[in-house]
N, C-alpha and C. Protein backbone atom coordinates (compact mmCIF):
# COMPACT_ATOMS: atom_id res chain seq x y z
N UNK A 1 -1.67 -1.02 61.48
CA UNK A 1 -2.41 -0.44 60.38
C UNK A 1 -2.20 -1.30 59.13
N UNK A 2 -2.99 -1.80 58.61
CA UNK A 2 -3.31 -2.76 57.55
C UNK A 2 -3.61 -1.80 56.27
N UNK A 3 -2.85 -2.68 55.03
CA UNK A 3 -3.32 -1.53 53.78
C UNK A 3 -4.04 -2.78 53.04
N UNK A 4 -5.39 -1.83 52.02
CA UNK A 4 -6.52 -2.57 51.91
C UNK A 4 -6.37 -2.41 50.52
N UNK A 5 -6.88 -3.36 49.29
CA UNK A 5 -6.68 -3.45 48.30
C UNK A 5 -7.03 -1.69 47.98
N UNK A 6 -7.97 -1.54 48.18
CA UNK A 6 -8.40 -0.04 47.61
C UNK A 6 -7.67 1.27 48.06
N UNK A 7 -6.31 0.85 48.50
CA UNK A 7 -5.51 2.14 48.85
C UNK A 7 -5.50 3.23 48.01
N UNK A 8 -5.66 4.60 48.04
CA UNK A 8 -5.77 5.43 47.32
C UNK A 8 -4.46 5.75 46.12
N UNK A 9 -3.60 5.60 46.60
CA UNK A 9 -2.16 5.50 45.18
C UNK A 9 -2.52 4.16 44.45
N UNK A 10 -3.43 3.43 44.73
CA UNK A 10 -3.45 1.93 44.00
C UNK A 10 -4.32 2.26 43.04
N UNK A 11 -5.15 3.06 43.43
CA UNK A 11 -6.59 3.14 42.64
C UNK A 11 -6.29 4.34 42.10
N UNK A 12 -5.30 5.46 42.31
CA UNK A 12 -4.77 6.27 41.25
C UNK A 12 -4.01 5.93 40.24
N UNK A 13 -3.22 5.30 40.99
CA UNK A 13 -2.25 4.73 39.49
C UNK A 13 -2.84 3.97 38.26
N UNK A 14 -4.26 3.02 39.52
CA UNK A 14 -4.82 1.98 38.29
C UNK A 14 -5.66 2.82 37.16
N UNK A 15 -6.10 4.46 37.96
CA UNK A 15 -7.34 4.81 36.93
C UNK A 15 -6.21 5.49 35.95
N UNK A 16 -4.93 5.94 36.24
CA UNK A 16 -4.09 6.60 35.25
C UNK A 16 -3.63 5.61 34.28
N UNK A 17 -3.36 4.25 34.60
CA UNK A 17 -3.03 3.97 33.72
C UNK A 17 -4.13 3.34 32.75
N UNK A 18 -5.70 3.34 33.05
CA UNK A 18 -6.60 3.18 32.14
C UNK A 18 -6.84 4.32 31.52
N UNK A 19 -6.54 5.26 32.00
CA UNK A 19 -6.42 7.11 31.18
C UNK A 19 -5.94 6.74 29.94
N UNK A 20 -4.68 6.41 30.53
CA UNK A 20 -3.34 6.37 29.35
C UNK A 20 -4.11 5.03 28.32
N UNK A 21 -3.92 4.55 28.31
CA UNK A 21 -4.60 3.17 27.94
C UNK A 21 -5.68 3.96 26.72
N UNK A 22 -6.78 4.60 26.98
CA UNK A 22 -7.78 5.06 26.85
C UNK A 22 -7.15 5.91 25.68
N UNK A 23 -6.40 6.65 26.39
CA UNK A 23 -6.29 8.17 25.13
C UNK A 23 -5.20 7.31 23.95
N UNK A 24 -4.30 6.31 24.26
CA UNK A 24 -3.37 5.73 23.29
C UNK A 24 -4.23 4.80 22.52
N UNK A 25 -5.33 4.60 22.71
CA UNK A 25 -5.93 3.70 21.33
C UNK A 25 -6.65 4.65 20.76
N UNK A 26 -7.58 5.79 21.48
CA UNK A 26 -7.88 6.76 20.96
C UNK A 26 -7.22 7.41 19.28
N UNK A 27 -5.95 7.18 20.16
CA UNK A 27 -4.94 8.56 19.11
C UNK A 27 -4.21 7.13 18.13
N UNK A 28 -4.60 5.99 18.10
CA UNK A 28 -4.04 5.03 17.02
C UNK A 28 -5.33 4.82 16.17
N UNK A 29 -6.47 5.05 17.01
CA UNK A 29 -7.50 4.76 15.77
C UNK A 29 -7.52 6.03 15.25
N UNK A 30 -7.23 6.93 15.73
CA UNK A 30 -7.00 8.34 14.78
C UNK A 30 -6.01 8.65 14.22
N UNK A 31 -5.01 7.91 13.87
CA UNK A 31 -3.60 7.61 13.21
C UNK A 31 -3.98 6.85 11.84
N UNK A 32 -4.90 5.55 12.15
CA UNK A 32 -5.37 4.80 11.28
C UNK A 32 -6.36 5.49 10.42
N UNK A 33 -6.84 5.69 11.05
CA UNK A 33 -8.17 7.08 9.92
C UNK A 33 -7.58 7.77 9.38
N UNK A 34 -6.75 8.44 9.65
CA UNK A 34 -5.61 9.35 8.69
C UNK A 34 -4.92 9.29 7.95
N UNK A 35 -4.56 7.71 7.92
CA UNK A 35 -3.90 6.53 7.10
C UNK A 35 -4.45 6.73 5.87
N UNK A 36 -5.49 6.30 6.17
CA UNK A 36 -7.03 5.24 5.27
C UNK A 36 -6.94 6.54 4.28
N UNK A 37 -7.19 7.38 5.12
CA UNK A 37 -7.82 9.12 4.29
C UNK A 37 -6.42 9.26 3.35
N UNK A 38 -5.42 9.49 3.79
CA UNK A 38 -3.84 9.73 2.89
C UNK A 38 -4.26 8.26 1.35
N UNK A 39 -4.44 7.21 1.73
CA UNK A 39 -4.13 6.20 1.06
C UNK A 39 -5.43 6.63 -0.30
N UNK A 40 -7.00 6.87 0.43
CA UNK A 40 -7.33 6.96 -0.42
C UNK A 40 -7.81 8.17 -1.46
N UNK A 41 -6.71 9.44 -0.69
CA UNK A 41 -6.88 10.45 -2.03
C UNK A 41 -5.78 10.12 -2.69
N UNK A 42 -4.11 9.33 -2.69
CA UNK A 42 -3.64 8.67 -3.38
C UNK A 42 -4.14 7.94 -4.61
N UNK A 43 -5.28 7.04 -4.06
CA UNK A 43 -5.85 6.54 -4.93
C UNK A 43 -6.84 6.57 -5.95
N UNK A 44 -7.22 8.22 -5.50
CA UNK A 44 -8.06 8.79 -6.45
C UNK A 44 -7.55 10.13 -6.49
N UNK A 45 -6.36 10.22 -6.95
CA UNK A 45 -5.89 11.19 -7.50
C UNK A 45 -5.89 11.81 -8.84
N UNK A 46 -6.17 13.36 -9.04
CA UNK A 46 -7.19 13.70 -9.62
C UNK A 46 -5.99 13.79 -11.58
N UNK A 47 -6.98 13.72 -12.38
CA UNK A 47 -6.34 13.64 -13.96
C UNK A 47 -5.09 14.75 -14.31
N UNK A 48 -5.52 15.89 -13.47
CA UNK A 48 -4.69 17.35 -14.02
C UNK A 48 -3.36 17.28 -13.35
N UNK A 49 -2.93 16.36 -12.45
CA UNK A 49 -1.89 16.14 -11.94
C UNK A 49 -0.71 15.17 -13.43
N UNK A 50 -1.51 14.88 -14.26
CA UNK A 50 -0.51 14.13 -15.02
C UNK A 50 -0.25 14.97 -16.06
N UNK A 51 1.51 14.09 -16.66
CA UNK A 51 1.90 15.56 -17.45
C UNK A 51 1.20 15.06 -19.12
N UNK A 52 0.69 16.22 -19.16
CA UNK A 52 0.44 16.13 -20.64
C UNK A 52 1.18 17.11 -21.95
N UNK A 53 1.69 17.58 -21.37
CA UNK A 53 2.34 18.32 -22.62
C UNK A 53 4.27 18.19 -22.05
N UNK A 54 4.49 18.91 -23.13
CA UNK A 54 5.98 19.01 -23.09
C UNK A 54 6.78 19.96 -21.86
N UNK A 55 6.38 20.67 -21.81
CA UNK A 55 6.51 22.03 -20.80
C UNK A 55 6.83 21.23 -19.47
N UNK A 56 5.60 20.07 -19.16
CA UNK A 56 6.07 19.43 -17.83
C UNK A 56 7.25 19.06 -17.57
N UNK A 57 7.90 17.96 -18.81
CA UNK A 57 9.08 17.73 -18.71
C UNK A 57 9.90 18.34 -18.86
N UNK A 58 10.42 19.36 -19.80
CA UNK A 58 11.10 20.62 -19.43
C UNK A 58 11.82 20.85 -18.14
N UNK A 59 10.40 21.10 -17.31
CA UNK A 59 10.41 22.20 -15.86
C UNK A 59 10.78 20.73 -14.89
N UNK A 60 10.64 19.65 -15.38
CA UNK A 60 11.62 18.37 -14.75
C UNK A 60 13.01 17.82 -14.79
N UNK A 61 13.24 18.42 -16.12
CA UNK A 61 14.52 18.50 -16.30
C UNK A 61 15.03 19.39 -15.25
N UNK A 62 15.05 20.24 -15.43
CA UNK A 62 15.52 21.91 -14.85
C UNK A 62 15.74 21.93 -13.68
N UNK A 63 14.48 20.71 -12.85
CA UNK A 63 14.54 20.58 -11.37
C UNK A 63 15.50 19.51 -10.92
N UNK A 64 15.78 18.41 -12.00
CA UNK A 64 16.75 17.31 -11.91
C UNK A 64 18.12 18.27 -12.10
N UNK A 65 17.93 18.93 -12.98
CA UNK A 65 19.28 19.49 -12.67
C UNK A 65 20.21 20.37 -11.89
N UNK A 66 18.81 21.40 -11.56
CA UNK A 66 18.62 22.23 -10.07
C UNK A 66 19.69 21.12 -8.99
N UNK A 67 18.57 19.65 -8.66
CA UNK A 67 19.27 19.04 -7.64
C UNK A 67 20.75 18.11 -8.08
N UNK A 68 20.79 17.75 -9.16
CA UNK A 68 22.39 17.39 -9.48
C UNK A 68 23.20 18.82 -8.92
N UNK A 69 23.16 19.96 -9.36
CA UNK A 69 24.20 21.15 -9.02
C UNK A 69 24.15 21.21 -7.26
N UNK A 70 23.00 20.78 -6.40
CA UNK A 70 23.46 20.79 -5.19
C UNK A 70 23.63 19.92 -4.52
N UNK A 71 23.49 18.74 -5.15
CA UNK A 71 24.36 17.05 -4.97
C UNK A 71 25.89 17.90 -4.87
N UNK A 72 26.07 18.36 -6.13
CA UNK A 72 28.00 18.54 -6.40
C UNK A 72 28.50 18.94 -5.54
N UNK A 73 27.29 20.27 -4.79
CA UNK A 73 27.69 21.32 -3.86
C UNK A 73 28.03 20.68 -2.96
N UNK A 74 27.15 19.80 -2.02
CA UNK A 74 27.30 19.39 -1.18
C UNK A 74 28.86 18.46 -0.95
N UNK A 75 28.60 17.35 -2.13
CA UNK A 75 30.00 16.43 -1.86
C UNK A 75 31.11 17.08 -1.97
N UNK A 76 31.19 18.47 -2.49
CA UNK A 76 32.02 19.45 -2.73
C UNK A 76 32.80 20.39 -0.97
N UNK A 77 31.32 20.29 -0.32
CA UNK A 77 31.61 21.03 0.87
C UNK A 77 32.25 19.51 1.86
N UNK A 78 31.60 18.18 1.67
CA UNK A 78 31.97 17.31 2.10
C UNK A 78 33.21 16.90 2.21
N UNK A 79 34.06 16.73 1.10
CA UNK A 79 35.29 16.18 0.55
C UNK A 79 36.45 17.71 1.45
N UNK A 80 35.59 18.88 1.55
CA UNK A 80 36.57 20.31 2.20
C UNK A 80 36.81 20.60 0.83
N UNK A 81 36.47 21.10 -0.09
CA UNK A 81 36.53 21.96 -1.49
C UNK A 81 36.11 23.05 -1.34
N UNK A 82 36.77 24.03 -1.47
CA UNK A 82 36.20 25.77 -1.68
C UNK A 82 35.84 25.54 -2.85
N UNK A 83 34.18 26.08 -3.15
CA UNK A 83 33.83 26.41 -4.46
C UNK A 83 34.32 27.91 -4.73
């Protein structure tokens, strides 16, 4: 019994791995489109996002300092310190 190029596991494996093949450029050109789309509402990001008054910086402070107090916490739990 002779096996013939067109053996049936030959020609499964070959169409699976053109499956695979198939759906992985698929899902990179749809990686790349998603890219493009992220990059260009970045780039046209809209005016009301910038700070114009004082209040912004304020509520930036507050949050810089928010995360300094759980920087401390942390190197605090790090080092074995009971707060």
């Amino acid at each position: 019994m002779t096996q013939t190029f067109l053996d049936p596991t030959i020609v499964l494996t070959a169409g699976f791995i053109v499956a695979v093949i198939v759906v992985t450029g698929a899902m990179l050109r749809a990686w790349q489109g998603w890219l493009e789309l992220k990059r260009s509402e970045l780039g046209h990001a809209p005016a009301s996002h910038a700070v114009d008054e004082g209040s912004g910086i304020g509520t930036a402070r507050i949050e810089l300092a928010d995360l300094k107090e759980r920087i401390r916490k942390l190197e605090a739990i790090a080092s074995g310190v009971e707060l």
